[in-house]
C-alpha atoms as a PDB file:
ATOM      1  CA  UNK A   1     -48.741-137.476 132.277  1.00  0.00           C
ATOM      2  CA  UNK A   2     -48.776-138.998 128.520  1.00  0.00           C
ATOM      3  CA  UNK A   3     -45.119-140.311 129.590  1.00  0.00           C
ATOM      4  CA  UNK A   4     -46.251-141.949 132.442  1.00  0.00           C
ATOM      5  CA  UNK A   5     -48.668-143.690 130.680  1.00  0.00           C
ATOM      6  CA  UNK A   6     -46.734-144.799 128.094  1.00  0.00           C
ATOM      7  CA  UNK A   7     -44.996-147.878 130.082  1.00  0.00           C
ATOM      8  CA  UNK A   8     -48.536-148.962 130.862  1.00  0.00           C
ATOM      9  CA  UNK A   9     -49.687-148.875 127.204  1.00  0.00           C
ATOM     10  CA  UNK A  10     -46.610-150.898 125.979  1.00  0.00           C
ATOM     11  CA  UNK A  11     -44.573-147.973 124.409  1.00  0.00           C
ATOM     12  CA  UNK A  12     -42.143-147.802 126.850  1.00  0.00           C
ATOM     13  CA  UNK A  13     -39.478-150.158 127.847  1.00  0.00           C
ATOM     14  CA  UNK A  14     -39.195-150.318 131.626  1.00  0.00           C
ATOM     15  CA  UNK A  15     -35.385-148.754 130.870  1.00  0.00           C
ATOM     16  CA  UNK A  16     -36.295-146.245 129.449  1.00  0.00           C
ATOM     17  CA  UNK A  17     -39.290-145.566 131.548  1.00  0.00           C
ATOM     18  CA  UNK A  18     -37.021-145.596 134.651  1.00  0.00           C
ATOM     19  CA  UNK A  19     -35.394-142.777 132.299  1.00  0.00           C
ATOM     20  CA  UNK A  20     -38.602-140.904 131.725  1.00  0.00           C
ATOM     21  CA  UNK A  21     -40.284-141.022 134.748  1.00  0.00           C
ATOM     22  CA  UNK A  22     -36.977-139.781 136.873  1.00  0.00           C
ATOM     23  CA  UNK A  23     -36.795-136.664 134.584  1.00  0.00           C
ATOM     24  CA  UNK A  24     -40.492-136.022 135.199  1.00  0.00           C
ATOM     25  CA  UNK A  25     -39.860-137.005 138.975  1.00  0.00           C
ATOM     26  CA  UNK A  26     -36.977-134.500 139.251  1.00  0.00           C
ATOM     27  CA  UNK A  27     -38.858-131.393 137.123  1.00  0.00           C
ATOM     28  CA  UNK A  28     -42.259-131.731 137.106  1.00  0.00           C
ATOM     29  CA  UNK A  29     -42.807-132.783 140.999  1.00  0.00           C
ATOM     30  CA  UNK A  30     -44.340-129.153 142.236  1.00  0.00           C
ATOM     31  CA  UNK A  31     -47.096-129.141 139.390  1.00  0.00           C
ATOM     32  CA  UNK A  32     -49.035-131.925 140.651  1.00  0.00           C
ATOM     33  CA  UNK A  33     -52.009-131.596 143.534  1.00  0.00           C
ATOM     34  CA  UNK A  34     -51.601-133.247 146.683  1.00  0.00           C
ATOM     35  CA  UNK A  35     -52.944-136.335 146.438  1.00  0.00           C
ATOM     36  CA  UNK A  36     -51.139-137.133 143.125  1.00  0.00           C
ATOM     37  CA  UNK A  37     -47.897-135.928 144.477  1.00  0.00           C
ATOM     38  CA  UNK A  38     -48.127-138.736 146.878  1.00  0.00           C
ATOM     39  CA  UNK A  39     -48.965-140.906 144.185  1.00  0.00           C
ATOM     40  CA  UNK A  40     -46.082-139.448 142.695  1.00  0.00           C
ATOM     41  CA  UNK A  41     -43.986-140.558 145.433  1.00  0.00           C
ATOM     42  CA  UNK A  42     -44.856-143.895 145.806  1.00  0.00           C
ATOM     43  CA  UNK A  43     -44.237-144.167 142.076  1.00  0.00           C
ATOM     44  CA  UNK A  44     -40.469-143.066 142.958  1.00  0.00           C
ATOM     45  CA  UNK A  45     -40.223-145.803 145.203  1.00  0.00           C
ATOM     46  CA  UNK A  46     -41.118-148.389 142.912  1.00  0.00           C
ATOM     47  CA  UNK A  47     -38.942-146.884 140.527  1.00  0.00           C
ATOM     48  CA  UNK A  48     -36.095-146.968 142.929  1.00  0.00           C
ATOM     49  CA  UNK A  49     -36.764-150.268 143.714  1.00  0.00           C
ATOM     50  CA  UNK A  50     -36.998-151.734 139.541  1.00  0.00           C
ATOM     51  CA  UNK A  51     -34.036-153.920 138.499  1.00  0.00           C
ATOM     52  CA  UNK A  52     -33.737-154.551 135.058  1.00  0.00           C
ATOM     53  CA  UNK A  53     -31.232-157.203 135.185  1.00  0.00           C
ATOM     54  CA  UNK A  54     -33.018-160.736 136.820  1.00  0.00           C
ATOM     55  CA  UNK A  55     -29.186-161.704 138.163  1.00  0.00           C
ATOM     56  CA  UNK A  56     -28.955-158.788 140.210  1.00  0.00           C
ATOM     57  CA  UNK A  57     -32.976-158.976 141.352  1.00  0.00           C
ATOM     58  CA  UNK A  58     -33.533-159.361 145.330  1.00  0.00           C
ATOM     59  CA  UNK A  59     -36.490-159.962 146.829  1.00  0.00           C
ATOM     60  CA  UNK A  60     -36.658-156.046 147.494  1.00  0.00           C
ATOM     61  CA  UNK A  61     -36.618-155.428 143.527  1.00  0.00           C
ATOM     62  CA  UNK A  62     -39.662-155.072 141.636  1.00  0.00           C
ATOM     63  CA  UNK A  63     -39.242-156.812 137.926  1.00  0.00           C
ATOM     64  CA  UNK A  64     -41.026-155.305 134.539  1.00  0.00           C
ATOM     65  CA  UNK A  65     -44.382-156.397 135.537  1.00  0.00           C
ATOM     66  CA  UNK A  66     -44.355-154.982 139.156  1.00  0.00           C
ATOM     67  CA  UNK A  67     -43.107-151.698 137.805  1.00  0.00           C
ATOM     68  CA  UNK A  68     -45.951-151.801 135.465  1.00  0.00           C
ATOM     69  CA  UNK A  69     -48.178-152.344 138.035  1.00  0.00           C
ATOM     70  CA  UNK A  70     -46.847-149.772 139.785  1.00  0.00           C
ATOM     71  CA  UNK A  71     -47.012-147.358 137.314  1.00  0.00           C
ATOM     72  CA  UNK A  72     -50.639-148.810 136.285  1.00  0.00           C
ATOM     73  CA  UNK A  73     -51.318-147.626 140.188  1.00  0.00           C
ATOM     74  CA  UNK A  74     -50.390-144.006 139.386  1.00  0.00           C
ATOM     75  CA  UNK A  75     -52.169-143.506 136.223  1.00  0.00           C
ATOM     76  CA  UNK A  76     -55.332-144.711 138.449  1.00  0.00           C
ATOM     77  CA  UNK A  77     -54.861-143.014 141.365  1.00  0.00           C
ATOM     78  CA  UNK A  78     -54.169-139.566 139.652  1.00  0.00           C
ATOM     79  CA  UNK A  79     -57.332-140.284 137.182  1.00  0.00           C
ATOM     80  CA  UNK A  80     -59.698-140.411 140.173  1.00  0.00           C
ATOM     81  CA  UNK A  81     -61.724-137.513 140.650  1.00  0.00           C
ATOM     82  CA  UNK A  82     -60.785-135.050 144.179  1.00  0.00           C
ATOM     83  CA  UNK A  83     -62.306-135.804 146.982  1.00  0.00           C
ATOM     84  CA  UNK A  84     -64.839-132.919 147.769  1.00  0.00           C
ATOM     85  CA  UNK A  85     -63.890-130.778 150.938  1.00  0.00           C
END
């Protein structure tokens, strides 16, 4: 999770975030509970969705500060305490 963070606290660039976070994505998937693998999830999406390069940016594309929002999201949601049964 410290890599995850890392885009949020400014250590990352969103590049090599998108780097990061795919590797985590693609290995570390099956660790997380439940509700963070959806959070998980929705993180890939926005990932998916991050264009680094403003000429090639649709409307569809998230920029450097929606990815950090997204990934600001995450770190929340997966910070929240369960939800008792």
């Amino acid at each position: 999770m410290p890599r995850l963070r890392a885009l949020v606290e400014g250590r990352l660039s969103p590049e090599e975030f998108e780097t990061v976070f795919l590797s985590v994505f693609r290995g570390e998937g099956d660790v997380f509970a439940e509700r963070e693998t959806q959070a998980l999830h929705e993180l890939f999406t926005s990932v998916d969705a991050y264009c680094a390069d403003p000429a090639l940016r649709d409307d569809r594309d998230l920029d450097e500060v929606g990815l950090a929002a997204a990934a600001s999201a995450f770190v929340r949601a997966v910070a929240m305490p369960p939800e008792p049964v």
